[in-house]
Protein backbone atom coordinates (compact mmCIF):
# COMPACT_ATOMS: atom_id res chain seq x y z
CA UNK A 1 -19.03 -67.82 163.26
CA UNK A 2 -17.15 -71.02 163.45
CA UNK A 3 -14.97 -73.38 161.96
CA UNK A 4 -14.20 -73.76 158.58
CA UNK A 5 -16.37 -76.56 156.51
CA UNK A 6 -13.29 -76.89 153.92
CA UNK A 7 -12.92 -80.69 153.85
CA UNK A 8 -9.55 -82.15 154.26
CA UNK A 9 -7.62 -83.58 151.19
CA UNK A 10 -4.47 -85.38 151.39
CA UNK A 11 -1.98 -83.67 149.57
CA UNK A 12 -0.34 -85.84 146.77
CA UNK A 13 2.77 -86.38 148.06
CA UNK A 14 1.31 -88.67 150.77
CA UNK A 15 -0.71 -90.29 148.13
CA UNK A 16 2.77 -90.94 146.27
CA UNK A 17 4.19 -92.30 149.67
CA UNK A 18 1.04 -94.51 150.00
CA UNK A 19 2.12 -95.74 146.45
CA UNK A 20 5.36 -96.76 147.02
CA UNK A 21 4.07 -98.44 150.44
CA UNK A 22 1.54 -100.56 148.93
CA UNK A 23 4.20 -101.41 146.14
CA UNK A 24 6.95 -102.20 148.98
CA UNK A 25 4.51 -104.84 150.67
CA UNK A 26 3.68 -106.18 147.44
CA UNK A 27 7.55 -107.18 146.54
CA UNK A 28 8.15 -108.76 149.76
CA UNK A 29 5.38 -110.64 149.60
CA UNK A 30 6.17 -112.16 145.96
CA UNK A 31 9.66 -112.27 147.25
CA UNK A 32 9.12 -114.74 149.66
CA UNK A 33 7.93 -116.63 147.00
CA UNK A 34 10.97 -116.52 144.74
CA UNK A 35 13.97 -116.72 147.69
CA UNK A 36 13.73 -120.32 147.95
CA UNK A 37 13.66 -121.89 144.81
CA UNK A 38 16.36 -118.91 144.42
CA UNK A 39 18.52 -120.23 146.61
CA UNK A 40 18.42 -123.86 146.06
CA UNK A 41 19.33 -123.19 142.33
CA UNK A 42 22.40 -120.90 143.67
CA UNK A 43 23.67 -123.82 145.83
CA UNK A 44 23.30 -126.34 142.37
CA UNK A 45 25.63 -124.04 140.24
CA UNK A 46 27.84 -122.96 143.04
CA UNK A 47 28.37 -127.23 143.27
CA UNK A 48 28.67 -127.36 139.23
CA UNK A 49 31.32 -124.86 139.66
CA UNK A 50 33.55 -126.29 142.61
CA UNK A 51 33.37 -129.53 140.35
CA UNK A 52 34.15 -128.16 137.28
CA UNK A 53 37.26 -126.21 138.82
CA UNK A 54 38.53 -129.56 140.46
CA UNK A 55 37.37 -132.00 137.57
CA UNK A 56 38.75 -129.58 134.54
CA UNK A 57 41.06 -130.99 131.69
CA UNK A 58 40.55 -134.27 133.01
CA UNK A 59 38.97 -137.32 130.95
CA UNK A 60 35.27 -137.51 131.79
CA UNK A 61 34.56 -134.12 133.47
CA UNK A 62 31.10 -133.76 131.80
CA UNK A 63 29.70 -136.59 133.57
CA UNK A 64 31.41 -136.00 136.54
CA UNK A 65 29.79 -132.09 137.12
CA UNK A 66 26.12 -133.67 135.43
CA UNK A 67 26.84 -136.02 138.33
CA UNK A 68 27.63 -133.29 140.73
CA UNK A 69 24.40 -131.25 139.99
CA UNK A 70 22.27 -134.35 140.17
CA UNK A 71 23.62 -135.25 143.03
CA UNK A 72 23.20 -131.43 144.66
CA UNK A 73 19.31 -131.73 143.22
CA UNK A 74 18.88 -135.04 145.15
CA UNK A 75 20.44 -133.50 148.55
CA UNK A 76 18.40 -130.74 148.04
CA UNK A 77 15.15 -132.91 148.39
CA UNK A 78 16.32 -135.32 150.84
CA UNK A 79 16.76 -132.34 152.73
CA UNK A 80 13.25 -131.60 152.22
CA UNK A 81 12.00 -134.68 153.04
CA UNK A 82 13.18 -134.65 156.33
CA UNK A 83 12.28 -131.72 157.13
CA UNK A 84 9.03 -132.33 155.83
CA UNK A 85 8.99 -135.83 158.14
């Protein structure tokens, strides 16, 4: 007489896909998070490491890259301040 009164089911590979869709949105969302502080810590070693390969095998080069990261940090949230101003 008429049509079919099978209800439709949603085969599993879409239910996979839906998965790794819902997982995809949830890692760049907590990835947002993360690039930031991520990249400010990336720009304090990458200055530890220009100082130490200019200040290395002389006399006081401890204090001098210490003084180089703190001085990276303090950028970093003048920076911040400004923009936050």
């Amino acid at each position: 007489m008429g049509k079919d009164s099978k209800t439709y089911r949603k085969p599993t590979l879409d239910k996979d896909l839906d998965k790794f869709g819902y997982m995809e949105e949830a890692t760049t969302v907590l990835g947002r998070g993360i690039a930031a502080p991520g990249l400010a810590l990336l720009f304090v070693v990458v200055c530890a490491f220009v100082a130490a390969g200019y200040v290395t095998g002389q006399s006081g080069a401890a204090v001098t890259v210490a003084a180089v990261v703190i001085g990276a940090y303090m950028a970093l949230n003048i920076g911040a301040n400004d923009v936050a101003n």
